[in-house]
N, C-alpha and C. Protein backbone atom coordinates (compact mmCIF):
# COMPACT_ATOMS: atom_id res chain seq x y z
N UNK A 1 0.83 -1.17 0.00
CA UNK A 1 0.00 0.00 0.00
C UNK A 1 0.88 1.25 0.00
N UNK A 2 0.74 2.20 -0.60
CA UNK A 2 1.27 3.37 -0.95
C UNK A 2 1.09 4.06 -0.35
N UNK A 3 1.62 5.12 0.56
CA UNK A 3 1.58 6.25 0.99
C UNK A 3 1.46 7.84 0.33
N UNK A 4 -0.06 8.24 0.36
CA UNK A 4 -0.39 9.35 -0.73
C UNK A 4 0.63 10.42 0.21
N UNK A 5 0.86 11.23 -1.22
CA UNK A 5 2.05 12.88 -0.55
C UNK A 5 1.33 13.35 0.03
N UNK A 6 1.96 14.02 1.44
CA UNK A 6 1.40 14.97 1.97
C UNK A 6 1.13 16.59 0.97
N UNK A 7 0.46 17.35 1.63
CA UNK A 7 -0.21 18.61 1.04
C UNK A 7 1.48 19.91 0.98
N UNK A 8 2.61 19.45 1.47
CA UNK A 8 3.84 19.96 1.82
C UNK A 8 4.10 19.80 0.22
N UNK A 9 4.30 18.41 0.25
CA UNK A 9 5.44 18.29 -0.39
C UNK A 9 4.65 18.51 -2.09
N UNK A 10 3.32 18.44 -2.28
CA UNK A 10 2.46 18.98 -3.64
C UNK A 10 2.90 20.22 -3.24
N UNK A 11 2.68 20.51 -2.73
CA UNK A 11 2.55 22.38 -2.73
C UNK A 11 4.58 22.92 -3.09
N UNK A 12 5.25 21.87 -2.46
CA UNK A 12 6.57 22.18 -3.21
C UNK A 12 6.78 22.12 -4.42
N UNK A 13 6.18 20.69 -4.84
CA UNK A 13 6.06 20.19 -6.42
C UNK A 13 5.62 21.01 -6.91
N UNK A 14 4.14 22.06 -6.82
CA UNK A 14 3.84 22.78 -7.80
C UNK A 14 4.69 24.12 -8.34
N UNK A 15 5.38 24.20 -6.87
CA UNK A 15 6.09 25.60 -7.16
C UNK A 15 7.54 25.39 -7.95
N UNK A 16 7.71 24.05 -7.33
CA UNK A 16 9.30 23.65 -8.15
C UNK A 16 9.01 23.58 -9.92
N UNK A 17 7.56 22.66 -10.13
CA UNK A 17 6.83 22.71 -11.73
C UNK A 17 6.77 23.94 -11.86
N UNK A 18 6.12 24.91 -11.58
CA UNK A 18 5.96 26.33 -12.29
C UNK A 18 7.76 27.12 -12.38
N UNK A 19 8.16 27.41 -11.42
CA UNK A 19 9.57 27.69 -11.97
C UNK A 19 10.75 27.39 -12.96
N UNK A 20 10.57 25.44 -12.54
CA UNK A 20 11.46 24.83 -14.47
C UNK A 20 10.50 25.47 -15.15
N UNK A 21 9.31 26.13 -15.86
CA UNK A 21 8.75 26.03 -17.11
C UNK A 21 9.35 27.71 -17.03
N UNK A 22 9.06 28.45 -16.11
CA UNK A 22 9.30 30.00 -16.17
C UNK A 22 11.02 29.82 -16.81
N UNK A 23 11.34 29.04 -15.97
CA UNK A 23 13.16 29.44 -16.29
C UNK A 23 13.58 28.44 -17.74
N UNK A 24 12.70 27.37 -18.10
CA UNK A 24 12.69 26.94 -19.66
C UNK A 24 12.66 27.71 -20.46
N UNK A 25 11.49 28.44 -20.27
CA UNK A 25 10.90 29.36 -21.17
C UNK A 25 11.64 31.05 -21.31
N UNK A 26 12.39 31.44 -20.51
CA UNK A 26 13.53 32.63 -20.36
C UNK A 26 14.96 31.45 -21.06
N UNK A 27 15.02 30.07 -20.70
CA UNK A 27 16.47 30.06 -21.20
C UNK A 27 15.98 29.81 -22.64
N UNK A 28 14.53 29.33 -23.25
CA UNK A 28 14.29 28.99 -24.37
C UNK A 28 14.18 30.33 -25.18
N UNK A 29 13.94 31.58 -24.70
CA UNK A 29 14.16 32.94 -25.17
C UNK A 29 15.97 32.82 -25.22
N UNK A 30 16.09 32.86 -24.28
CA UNK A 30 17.86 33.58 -24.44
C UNK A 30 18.77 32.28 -25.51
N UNK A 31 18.32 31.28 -25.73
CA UNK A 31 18.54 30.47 -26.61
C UNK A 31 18.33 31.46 -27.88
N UNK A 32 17.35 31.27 -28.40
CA UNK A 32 16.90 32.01 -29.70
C UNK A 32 17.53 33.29 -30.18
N UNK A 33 17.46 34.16 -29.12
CA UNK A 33 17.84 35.34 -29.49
C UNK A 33 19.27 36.00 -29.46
N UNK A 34 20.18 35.05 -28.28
CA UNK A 34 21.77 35.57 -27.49
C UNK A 34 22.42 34.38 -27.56
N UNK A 35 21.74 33.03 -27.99
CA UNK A 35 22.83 32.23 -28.10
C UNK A 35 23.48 31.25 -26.90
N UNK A 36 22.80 31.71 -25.63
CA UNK A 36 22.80 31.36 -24.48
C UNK A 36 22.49 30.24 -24.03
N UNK A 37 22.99 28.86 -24.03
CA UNK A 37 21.87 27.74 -24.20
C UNK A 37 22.10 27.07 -22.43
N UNK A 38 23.31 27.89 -21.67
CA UNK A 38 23.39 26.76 -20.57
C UNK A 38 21.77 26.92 -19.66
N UNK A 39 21.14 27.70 -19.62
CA UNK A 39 19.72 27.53 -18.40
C UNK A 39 19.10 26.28 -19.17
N UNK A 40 18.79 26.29 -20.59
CA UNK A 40 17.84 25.28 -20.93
C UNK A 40 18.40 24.37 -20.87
N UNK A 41 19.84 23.82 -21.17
CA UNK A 41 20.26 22.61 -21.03
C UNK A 41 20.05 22.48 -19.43
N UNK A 42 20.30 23.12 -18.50
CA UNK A 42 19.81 22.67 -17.22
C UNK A 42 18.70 22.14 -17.00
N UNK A 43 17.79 23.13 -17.61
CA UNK A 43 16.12 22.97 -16.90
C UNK A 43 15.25 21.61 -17.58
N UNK A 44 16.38 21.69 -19.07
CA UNK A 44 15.86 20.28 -20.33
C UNK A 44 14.91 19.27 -19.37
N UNK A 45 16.10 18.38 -18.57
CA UNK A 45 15.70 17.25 -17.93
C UNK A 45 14.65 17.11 -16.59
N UNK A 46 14.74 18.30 -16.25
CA UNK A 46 13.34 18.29 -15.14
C UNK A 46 11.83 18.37 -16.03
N UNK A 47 12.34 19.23 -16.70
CA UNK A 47 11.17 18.92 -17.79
C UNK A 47 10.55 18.07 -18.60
N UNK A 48 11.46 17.13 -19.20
CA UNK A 48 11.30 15.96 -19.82
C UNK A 48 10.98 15.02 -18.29
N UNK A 49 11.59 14.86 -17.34
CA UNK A 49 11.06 13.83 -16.37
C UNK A 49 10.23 14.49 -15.19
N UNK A 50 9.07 14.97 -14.75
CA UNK A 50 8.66 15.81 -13.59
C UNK A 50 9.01 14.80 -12.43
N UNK A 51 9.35 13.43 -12.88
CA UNK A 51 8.95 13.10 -11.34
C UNK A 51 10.31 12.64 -10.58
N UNK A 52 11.61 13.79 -11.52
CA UNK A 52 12.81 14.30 -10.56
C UNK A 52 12.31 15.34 -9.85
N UNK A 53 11.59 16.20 -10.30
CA UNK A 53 11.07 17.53 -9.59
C UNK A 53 10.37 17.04 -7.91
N UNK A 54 9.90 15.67 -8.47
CA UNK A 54 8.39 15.29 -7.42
C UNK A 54 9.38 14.65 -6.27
N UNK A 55 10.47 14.07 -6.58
CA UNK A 55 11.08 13.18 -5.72
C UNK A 55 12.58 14.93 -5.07
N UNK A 56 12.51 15.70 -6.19
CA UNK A 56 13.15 16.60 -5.13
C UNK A 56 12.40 17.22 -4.19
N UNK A 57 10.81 17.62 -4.07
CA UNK A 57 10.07 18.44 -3.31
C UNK A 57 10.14 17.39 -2.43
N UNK A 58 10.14 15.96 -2.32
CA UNK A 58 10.14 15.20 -0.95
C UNK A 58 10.96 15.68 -0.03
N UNK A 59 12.30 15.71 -0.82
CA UNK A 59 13.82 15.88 -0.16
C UNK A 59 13.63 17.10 0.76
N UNK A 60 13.14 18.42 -0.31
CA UNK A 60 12.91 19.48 0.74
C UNK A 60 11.67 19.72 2.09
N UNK A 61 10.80 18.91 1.63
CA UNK A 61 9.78 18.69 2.26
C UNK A 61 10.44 17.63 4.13
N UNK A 62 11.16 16.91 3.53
CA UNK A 62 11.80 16.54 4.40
C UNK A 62 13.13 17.55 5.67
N UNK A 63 13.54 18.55 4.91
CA UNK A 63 14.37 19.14 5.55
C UNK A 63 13.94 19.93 6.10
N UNK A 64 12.66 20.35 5.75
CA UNK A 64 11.91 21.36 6.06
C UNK A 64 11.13 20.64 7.75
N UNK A 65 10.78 19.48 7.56
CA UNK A 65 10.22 18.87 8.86
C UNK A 65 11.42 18.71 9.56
N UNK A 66 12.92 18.34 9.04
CA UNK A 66 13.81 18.03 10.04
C UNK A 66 14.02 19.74 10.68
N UNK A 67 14.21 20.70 10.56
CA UNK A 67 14.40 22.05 10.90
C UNK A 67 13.18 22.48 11.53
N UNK A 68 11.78 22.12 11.50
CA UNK A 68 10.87 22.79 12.09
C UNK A 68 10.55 22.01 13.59
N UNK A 69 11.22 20.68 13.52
CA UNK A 69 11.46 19.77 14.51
C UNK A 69 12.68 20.36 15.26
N UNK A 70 13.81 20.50 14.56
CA UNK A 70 15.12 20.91 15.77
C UNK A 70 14.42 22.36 16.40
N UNK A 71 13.87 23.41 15.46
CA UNK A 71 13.60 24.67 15.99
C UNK A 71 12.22 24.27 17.71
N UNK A 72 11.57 23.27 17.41
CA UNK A 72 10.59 22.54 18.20
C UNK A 72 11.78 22.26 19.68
N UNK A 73 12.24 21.80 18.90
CA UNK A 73 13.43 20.99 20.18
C UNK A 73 14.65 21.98 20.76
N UNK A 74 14.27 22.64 20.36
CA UNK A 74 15.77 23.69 20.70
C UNK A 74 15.07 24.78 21.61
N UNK A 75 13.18 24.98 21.47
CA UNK A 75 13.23 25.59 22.88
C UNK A 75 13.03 25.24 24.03
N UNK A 76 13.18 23.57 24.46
CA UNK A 76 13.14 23.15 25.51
C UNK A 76 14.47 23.45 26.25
């Protein structure tokens, strides 16, 4: 049985999805026009696979509970 994502780590995913397409779409401009191709070769592969994006919002989603836990524990 699978464990559905918490509402954290979607809400990371969506923001991490909307930023590769913003910063695709500026390196897919600066491609065209300046010749510039390193942002899109970066952003290429999150785009072609989202569910590197989905498995990085865990990661942060995770660091984010380990830090809101020490800040928990650090005012005892």
């Amino acid at each position: 049985m699978e464990i559905p994502p918490g509402p954290r780590k979607l809400r990371y995913f969506l923001n991490l999805l909307i930023g590769a397409v913003f910063l695709y779409v500026i390196g897919n401009i600066l491609s065209e026009f300046y010749g510039f191709t390193f942002l899109e070769n970066v952003i290429a592969p999150f785009i072609e696979n989202p569910m590197a994006l989905f498995n990085l919002a865990g990661i942060l989603s995770l660091i984010v509970l380990a830090v809101i836990g020490w800040n928990y524990l650090s005012d005892f």
